[in-house]
Protein backbone atom coordinates (compact mmCIF):
# COMPACT_ATOMS: atom_id res chain seq x y z
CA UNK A 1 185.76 -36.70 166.11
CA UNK A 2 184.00 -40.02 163.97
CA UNK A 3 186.72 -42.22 162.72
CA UNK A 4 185.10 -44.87 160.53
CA UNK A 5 187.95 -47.74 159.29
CA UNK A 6 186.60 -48.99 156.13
CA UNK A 7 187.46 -52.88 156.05
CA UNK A 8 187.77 -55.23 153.17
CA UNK A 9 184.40 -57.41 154.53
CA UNK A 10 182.37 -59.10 157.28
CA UNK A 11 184.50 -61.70 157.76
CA UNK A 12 187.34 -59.73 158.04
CA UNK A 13 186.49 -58.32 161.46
CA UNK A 14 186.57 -61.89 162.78
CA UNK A 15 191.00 -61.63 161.97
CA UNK A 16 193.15 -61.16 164.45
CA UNK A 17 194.31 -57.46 162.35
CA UNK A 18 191.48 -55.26 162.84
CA UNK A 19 190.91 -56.37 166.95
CA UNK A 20 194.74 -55.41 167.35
CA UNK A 21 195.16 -52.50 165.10
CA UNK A 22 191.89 -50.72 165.95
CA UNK A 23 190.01 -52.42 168.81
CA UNK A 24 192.15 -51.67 171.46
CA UNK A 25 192.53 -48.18 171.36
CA UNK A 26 188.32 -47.80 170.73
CA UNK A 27 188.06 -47.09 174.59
CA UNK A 28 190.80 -44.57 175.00
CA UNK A 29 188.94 -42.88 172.04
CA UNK A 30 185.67 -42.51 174.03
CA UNK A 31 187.42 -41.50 176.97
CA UNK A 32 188.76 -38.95 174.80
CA UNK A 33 184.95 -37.59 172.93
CA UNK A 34 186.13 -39.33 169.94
CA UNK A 35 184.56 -42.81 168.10
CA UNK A 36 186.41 -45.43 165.51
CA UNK A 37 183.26 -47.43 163.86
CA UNK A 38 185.07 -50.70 161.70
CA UNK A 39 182.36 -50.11 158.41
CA UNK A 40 182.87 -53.34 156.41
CA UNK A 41 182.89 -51.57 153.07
CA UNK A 42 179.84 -53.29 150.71
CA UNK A 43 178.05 -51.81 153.84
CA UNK A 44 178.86 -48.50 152.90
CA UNK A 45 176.36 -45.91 152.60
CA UNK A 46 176.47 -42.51 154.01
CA UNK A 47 179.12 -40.04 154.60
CA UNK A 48 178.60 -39.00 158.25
CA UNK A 49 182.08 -39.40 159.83
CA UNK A 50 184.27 -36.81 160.49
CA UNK A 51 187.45 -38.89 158.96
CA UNK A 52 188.02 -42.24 156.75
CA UNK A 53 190.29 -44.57 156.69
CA UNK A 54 191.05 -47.46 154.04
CA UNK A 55 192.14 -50.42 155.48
CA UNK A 56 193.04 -53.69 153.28
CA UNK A 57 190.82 -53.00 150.78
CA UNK A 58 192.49 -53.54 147.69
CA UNK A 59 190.05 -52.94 145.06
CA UNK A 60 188.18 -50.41 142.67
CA UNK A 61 185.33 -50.14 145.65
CA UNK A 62 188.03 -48.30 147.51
CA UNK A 63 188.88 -46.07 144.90
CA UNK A 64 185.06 -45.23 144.34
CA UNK A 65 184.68 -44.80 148.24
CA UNK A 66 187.94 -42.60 148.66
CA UNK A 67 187.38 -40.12 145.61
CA UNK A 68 183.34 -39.67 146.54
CA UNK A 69 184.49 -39.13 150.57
CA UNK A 70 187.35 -36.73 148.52
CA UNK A 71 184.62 -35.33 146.85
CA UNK A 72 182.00 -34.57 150.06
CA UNK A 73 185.07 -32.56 151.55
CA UNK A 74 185.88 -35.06 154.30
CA UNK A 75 189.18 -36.39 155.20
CA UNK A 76 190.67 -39.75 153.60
CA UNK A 77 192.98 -41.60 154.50
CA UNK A 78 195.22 -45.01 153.72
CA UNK A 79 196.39 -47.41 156.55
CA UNK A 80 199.35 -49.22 154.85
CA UNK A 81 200.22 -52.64 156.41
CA UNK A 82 201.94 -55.14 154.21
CA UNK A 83 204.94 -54.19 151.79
CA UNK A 84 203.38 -55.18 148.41
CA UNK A 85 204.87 -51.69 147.02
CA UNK A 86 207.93 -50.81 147.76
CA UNK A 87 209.76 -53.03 144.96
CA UNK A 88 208.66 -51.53 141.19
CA UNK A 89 210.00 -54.31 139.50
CA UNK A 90 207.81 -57.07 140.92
CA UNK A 91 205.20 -57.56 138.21
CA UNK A 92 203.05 -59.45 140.67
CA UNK A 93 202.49 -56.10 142.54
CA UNK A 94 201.79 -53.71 139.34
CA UNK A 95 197.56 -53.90 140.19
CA UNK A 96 198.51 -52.94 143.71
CA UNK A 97 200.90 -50.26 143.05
CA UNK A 98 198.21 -48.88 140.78
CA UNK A 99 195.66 -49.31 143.54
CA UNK A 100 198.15 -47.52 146.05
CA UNK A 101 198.64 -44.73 143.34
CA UNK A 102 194.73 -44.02 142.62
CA UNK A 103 194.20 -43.61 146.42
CA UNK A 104 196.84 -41.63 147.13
CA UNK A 105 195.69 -39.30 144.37
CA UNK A 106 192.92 -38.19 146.90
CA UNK A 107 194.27 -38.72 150.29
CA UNK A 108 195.00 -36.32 153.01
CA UNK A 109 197.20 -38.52 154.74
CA UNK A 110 198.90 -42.19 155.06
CA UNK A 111 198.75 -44.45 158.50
CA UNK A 112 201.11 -46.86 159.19
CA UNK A 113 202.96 -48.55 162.30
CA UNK A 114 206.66 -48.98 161.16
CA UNK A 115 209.02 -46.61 159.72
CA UNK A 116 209.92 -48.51 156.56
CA UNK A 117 205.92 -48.08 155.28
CA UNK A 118 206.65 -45.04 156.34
CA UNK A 119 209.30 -45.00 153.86
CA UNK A 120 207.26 -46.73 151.25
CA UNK A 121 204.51 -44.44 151.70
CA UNK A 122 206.85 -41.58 151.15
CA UNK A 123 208.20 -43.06 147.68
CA UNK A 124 204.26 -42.58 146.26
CA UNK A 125 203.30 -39.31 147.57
CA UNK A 126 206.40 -37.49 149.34
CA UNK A 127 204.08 -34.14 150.21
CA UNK A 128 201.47 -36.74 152.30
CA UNK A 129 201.58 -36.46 156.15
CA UNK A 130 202.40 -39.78 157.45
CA UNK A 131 201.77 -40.66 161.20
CA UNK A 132 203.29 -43.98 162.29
CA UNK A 133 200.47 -45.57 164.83
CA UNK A 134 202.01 -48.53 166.77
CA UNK A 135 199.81 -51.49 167.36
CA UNK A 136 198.53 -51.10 171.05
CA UNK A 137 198.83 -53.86 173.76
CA UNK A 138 196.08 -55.66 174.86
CA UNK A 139 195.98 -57.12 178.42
CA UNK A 140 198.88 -55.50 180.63
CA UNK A 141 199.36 -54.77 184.23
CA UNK A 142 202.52 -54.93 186.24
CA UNK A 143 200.92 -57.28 189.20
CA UNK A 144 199.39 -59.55 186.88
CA UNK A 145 202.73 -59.86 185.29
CA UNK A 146 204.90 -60.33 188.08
CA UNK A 147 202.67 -62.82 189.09
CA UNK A 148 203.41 -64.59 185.40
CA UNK A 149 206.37 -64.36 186.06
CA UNK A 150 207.50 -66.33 189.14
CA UNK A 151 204.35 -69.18 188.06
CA UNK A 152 206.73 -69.95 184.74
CA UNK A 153 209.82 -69.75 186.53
CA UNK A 154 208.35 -72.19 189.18
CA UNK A 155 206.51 -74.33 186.91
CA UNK A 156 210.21 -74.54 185.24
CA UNK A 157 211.84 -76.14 187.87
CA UNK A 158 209.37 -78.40 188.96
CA UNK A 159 208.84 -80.37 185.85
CA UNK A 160 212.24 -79.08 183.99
CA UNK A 161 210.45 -78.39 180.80
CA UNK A 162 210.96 -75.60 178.69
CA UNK A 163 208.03 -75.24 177.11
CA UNK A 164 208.50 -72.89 173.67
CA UNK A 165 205.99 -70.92 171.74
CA UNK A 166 205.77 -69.91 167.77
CA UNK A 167 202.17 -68.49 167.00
CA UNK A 168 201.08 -66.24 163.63
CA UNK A 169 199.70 -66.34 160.38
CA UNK A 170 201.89 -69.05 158.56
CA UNK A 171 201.43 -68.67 155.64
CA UNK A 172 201.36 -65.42 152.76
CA UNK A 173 200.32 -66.21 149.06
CA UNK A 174 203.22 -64.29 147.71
CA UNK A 175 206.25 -64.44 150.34
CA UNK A 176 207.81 -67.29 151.93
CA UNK A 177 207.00 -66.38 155.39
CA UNK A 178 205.73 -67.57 158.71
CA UNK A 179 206.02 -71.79 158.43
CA UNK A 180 208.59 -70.78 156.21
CA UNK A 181 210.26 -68.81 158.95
CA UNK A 182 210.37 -71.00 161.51
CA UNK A 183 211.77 -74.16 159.36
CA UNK A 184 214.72 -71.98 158.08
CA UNK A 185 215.74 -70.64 161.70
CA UNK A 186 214.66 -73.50 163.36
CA UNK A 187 218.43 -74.65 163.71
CA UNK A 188 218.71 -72.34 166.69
CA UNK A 189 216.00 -73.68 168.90
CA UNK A 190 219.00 -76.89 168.96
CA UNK A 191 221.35 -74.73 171.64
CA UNK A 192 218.42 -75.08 173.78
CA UNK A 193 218.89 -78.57 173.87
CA UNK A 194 221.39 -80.41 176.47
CA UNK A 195 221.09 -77.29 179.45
CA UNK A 196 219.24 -79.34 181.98
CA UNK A 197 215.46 -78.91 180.51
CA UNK A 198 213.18 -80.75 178.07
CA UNK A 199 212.50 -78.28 175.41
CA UNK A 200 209.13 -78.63 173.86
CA UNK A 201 207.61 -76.54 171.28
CA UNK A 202 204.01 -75.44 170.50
CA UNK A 203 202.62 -74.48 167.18
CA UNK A 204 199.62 -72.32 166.39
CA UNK A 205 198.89 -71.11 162.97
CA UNK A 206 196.39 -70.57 160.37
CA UNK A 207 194.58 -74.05 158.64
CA UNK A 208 195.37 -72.73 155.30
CA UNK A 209 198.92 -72.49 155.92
CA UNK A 210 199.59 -76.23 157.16
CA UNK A 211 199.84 -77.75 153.43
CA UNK A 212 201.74 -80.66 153.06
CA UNK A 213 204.80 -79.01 151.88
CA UNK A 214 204.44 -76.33 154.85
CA UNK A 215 204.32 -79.76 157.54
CA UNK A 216 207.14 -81.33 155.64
CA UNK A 217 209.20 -78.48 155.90
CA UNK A 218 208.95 -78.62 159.54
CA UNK A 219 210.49 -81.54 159.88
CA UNK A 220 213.74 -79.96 160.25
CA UNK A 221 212.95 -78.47 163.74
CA UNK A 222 215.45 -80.26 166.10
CA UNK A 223 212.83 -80.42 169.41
CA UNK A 224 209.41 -82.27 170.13
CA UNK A 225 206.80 -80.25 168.61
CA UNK A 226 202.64 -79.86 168.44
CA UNK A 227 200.96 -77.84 165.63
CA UNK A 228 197.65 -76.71 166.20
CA UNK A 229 194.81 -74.00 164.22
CA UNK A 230 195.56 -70.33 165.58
CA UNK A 231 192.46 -68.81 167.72
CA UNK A 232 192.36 -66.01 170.29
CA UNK A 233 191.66 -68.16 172.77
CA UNK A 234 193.95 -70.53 172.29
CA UNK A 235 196.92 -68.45 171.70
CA UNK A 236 196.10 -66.82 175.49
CA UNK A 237 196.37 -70.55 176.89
CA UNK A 238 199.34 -71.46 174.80
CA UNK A 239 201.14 -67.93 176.10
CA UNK A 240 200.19 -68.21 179.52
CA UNK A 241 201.58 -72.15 180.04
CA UNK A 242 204.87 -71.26 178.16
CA UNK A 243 208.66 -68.98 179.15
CA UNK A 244 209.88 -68.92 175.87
CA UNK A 245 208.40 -67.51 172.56
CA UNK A 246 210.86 -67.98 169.51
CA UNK A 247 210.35 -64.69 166.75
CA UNK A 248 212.48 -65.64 163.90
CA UNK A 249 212.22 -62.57 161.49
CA UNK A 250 213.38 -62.96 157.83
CA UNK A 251 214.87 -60.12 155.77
CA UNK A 252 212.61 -59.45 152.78
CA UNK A 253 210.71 -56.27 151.88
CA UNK A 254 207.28 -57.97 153.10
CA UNK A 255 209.24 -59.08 156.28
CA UNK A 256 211.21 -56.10 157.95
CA UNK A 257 207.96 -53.65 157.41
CA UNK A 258 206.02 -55.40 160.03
CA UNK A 259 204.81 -54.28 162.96
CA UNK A 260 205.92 -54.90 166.99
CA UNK A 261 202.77 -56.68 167.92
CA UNK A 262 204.14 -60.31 168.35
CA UNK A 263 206.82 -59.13 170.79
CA UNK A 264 205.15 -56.87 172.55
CA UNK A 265 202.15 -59.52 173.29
CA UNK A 266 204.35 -62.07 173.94
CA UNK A 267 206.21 -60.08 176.73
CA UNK A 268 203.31 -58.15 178.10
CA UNK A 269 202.49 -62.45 178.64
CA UNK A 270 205.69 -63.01 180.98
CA UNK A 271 207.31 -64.84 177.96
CA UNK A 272 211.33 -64.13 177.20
CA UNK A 273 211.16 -63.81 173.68
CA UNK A 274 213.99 -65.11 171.26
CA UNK A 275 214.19 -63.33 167.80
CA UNK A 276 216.79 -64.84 165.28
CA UNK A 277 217.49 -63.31 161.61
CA UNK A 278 216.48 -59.47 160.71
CA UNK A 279 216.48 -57.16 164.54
CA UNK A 280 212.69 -56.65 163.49
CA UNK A 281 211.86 -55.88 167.58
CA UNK A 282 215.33 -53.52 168.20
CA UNK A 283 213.14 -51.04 170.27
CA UNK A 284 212.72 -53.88 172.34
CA UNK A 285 216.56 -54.86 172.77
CA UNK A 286 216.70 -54.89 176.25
CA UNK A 287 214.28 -57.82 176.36
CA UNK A 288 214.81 -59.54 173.55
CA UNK A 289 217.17 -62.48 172.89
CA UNK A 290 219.46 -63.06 169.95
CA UNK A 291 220.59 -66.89 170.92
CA UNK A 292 219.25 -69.34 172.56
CA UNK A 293 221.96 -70.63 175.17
CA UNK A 294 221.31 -67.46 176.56
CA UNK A 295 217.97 -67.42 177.66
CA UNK A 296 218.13 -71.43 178.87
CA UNK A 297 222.00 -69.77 181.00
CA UNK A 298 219.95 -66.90 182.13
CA UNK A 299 216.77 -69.11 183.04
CA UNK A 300 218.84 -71.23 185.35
CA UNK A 301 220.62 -68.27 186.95
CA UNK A 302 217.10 -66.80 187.78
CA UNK A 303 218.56 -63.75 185.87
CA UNK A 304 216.45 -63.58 182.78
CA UNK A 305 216.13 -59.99 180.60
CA UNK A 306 212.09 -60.20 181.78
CA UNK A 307 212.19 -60.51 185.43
CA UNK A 308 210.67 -58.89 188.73
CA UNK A 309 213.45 -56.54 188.60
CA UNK A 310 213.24 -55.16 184.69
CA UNK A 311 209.51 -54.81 185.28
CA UNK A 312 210.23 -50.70 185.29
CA UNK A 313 212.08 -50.84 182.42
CA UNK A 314 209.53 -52.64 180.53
CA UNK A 315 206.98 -50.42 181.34
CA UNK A 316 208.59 -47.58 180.27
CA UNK A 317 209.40 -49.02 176.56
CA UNK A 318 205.89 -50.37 176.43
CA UNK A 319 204.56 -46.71 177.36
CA UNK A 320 206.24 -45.53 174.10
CA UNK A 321 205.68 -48.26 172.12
CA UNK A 322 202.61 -49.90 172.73
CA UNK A 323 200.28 -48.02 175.01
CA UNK A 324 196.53 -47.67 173.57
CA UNK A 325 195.95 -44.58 175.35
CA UNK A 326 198.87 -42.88 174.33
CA UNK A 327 198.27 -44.13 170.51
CA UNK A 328 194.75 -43.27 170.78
CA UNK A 329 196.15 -39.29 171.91
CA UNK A 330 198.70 -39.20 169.31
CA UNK A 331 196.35 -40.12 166.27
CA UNK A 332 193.25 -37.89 167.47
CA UNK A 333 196.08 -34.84 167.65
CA UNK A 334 197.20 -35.94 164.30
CA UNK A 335 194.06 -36.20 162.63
CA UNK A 336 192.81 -32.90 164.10
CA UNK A 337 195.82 -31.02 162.59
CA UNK A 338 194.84 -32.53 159.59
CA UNK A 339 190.72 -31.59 159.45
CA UNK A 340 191.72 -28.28 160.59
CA UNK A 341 194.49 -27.87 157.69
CA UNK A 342 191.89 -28.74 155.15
CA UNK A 343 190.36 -26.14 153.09
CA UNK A 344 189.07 -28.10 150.28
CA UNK A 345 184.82 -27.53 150.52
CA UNK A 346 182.37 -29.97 149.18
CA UNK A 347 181.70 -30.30 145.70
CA UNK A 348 179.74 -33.84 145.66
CA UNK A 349 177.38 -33.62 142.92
CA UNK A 350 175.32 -36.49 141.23
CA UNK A 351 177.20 -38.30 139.52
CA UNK A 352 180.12 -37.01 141.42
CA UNK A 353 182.64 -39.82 139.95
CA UNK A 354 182.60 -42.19 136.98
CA UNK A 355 183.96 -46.50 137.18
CA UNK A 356 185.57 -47.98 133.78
CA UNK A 357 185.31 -51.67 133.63
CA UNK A 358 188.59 -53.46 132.32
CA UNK A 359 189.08 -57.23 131.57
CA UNK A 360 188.62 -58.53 134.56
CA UNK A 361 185.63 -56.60 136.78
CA UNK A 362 183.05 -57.82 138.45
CA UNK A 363 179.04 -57.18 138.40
CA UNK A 364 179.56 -56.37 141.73
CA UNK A 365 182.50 -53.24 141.11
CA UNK A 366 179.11 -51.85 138.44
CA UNK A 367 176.22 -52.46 141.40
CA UNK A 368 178.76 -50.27 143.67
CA UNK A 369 179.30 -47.80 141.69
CA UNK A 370 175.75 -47.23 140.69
CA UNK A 371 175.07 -47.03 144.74
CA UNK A 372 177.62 -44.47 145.34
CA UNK A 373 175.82 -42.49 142.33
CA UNK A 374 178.90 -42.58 140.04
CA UNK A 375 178.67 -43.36 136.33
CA UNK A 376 179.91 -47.16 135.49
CA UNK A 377 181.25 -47.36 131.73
CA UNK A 378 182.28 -50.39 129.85
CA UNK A 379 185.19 -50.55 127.76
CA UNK A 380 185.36 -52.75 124.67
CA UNK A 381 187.75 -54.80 126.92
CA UNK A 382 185.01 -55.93 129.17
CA UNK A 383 183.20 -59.15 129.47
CA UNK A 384 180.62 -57.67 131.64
CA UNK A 385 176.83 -57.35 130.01
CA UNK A 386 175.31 -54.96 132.48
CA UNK A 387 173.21 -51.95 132.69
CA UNK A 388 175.75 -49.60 131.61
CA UNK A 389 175.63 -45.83 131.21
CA UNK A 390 178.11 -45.61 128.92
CA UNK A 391 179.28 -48.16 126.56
CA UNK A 392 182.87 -47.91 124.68
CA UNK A 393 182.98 -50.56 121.75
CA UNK A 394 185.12 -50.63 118.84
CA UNK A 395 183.48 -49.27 115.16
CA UNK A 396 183.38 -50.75 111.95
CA UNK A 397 185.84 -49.00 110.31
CA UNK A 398 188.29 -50.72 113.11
CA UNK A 399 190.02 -47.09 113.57
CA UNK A 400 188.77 -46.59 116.70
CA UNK A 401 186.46 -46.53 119.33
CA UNK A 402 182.20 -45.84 119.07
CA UNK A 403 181.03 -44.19 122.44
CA UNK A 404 177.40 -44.79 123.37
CA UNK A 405 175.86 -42.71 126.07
CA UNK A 406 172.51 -43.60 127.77
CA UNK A 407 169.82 -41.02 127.61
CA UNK A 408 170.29 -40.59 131.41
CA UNK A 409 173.55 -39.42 131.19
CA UNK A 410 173.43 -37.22 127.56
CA UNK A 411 172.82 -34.26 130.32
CA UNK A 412 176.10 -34.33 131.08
CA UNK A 413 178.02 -34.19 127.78
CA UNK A 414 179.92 -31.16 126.94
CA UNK A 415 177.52 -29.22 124.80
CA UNK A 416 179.43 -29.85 121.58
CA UNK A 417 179.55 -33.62 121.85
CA UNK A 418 176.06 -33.63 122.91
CA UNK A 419 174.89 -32.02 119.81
CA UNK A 420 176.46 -34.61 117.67
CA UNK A 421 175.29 -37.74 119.15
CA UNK A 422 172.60 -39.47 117.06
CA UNK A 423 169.85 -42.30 118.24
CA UNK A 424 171.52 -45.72 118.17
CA UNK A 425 168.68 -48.17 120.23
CA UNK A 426 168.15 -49.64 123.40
CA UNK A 427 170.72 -52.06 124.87
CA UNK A 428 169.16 -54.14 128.44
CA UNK A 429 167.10 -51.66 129.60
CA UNK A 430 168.64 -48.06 128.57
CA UNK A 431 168.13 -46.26 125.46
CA UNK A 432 171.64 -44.60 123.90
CA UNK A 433 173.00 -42.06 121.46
CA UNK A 434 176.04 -42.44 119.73
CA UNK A 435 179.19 -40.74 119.16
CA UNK A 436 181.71 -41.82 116.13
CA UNK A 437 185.03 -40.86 115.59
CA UNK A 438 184.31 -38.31 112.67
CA UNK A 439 182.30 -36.25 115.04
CA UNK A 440 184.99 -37.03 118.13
CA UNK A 441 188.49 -37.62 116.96
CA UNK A 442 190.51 -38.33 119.85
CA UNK A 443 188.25 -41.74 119.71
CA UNK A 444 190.44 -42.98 116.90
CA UNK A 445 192.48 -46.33 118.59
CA UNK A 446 194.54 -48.28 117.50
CA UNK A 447 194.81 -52.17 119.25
CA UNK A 448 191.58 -53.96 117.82
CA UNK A 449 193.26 -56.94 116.23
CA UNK A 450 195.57 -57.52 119.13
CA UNK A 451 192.39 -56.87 121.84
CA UNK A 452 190.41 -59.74 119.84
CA UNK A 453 192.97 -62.45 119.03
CA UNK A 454 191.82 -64.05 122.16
CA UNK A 455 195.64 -64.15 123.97
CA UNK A 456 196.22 -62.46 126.94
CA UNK A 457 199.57 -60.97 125.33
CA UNK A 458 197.61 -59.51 122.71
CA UNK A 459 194.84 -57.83 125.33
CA UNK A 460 198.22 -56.90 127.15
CA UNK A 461 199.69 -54.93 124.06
CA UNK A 462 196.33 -52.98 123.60
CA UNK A 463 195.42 -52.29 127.09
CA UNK A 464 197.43 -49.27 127.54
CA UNK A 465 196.26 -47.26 123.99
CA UNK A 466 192.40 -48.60 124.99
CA UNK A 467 192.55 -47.30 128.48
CA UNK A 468 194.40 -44.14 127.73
CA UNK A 469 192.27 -43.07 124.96
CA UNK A 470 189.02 -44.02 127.30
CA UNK A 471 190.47 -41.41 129.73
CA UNK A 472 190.86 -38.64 127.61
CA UNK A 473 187.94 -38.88 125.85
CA UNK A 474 186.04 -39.15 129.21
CA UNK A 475 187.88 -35.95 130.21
CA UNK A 476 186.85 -34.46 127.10
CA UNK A 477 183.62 -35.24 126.82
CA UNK A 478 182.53 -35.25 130.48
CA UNK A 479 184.89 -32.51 132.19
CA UNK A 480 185.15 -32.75 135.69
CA UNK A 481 184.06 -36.22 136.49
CA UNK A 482 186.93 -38.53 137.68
CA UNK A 483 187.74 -41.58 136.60
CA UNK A 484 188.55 -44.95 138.05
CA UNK A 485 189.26 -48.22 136.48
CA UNK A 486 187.91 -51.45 138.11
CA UNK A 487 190.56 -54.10 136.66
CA UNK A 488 191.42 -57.28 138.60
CA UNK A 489 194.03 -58.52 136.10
CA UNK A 490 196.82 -58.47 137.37
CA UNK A 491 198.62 -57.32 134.82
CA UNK A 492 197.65 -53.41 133.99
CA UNK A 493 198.05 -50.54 136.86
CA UNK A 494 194.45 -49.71 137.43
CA UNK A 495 194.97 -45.70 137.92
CA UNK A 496 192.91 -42.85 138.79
CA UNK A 497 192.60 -40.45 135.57
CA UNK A 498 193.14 -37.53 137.76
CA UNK A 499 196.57 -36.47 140.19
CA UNK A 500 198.04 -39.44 139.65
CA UNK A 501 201.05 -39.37 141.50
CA UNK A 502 204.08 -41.70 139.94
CA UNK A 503 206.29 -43.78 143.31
CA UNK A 504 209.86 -42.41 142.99
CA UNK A 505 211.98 -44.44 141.55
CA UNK A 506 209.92 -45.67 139.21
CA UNK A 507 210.72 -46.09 135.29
């Protein structure tokens, strides 16, 4: 089996998400006869994998790239990370929801790694499969870990510090997470203090996060403490000279979906881990602390919950939990159930799909589209002066909508339609014939004044009656071409015109 993860970009592979989510179980995949290629997506091209997955990319490419892979008979899927969907009534979230909902429309199936996106997934598309895939360990062996082990509870006693860890991303551009995390629970990091050890705490993050504000915040933290920029490398230094790593977990939507990972690398490390607020790591009880005079009692006993002795015990929750071999076993056996419950055959054709530019697309969305062979349409919405292949602008009359069609594309008008569009001219580089609202009624549209009066309330009010009748005049006019709608406002859901499936719950 060919797995290719389709990622957001180039520079994406160089985050810490796709090494831990996909890397480490690459090698139990060979092992296996099976491959997982990371395809950033501008650099996609051909369909020659057996199954594809989505991953972060939050834009109309996706859609094109799902419904053409749809189209070719392959199998699609959507790796959900993040809660951005889950709560309807966040307005931030509508482009995103609408995103979620045009994928969905042509998936055969949903990854994630926690039960609530399971949860979340299930709200959009309830007849989905949905395999929960927990983020693998990386570097784990029981001798190398023992040996951990008694080198932090030596180093300990000889210099009596306690030397504490807090490493992530600190920062999220709509949650108050991370930084934000550690100031608010920082308060329990003080019952550490006065046991007979120097606590100390080390910082890594993201640059981006350490703002003023963020650094201000921190001020609260009742310990010693260094901040310094996240990288692999030095995260494996800062893990491998400290006993404590403090997890403090916060209850939101955004917070309580994520994954294991921290945990588990922190104890697969030789590090006790302390987790204050929401029981984010509970499969992980045994091992994880809930107060801090605890682990500082149980450190000077020589009795902590990670010791020579629970060594056993950790294996066997890591086994079910975090194994890359046995995560690499469960997803090939889930995604072979899937190819082999698929019946739907190929029926790619050129153009197989068709992209509707909104208010705010990009010349980039239109050079995509064109690649993957789908029709890219502008909408009297639309900025954009590009080679278009069709054109939606508003008429004179101001009842509605004019629909130009380049030559190129006149083939593939329904024959009525098509014998009713005159000669208008060339626009750029393509000649077009035109279609009026006498000839094609459902063009008639109401909005014009509103769309023009230059406010963004005014576009808002006649998005909804300009989009819709776009859609049904594209599936009357060009029947069995799919529609997408490239729109980065964030304001309108950017939907797929075909099996559009509505989240439960929703109003």
């Amino acid at each position: 089996m060919k797995i290719c993860v389709v990622v957001p970009s180039e520079k994406y592979l160089d985050q810490a998400g796709p090494r831990i989510r996909y890397m480490r179980i690459t090698a139990s995949l060979a092992e296996a006869g099976h491959s997982l290629t990371l395809l950033p997506i501008e650099n996609f091209k051909t369909i020659d994998h057996d199954v594809y997955l989505l991953s972060k990319c939050f834009d109309a490419n996706a859609l094109v790239v799902a419904r053409k892979v749809a189209a070719s008979g392959k199998v699609v899927g959507v790796d959900l990370f993040d809660d951005y969907f889950s709560d309807l009534q966040d307005s931030r979230f509508q482009r995103l929801r609408g995103w979620l909902i045009g994928c969905l429309a042509c998936a055969d199936f949903v990854l994630c790694s926690t039960p609530v996106m399971r949860r979340v997934a299930e709200q959009y598309a309830p007849s989905l499969p949905v395999y929960i895939m927990n983020d693998p360990f990386d570097r784990y062996d029981t001798r190398t870990l023992r040996q951990n082990l008694a080198k932090k509870h030596a180093t300990l006693w000889a210099n009596g510090v306690l030397n504490v860890a807090w490493y992530g991303m600190g920062d999220n551009p709509y949650f108050p997470v991370g930084l934000a995390d550690l100031a608010a629970f920082s308060g329990e990091l003080a019952d550490m203090q006065g046991r007979g050890f120097d606590v100390r705490l080390d910082i890594l993050t993201n640059s981006r996060a350490m703002t003023g504000d963020a650094l201000a915040a921190l001020s609260v933290i009742p310990v010693p403490y260094e901040i310094h920029e996240w990288n692999e490398a030095e995260e494996q230094k800062l893990l491998a000279r400290t006993q404590v790593v403090f997890l403090p977990v916060s209850a939101q939507n955004f917070s309580v979906a994520k994954s294991l990972n921290r945990a588990v690398t922190a104890l697969c490390s030789g590090n006790q881990v302390l987790s204050a607020g929401f029981p984010l790591y509970k499969p992980f009880s045994d091992f994880i602390y809930r107060d801090a005079s605890s682990i500082v009692n149980d450190l000077k006993a020589g009795r902590p919950r990670l010791r020579t002795e629970t060594l056993k015990s950790l294996d066997l929750v890591l086994r079910a939990h975090a194994d890359p071999a046995v995560e690499a076993r469960g997803l090939t056996s889930f995604l072979e159930t899937i190819i082999s419950g698929k019946t739907v055959q190929s029926v790619l054709s050129q153009p197989w799909g068709a992209l509707i530019h909104g208010v705010e697309s990009s010349a980039s969305a239109h050079k995509f589209a064109k690649r993957m062979q789908a029709l890219s349409i502008a909408s009297p919405l639309t900025s954009l002066e590009l080679n278009f292949d069709l054109r939606f602008d508003w008429n004179e009359q101001r009842t509605g909508l004019d629909l130009l069609v380049s030559e190129a594309a006149c083939d593939l008008l329904a024959p009525r339609a098509a014998a009713k569009a005159v000669p208008y001219g060339k626009i750029i580089d393509f000649e077009f014939r035109k279609i009026g609202q006498d000839d094609v009624p459902s063009l008639a549209c109401e909005g014009r004044e509103l769309a023009d009066c230059g406010s963004p309330a005014g576009k808002l009010a006649a998005y909804s009656s300009v989009m819709s009748a776009i859609l049904h005049v594209m599936e009357e006019l060009f029947p069995g071409i799919p529609c997408i709608v490239s729109e980065s406002w964030r304001l309108p859901w950017p939907v797929s015109s075909q099996n559009a499936r509505t989240p439960q719950g929703a109003n």
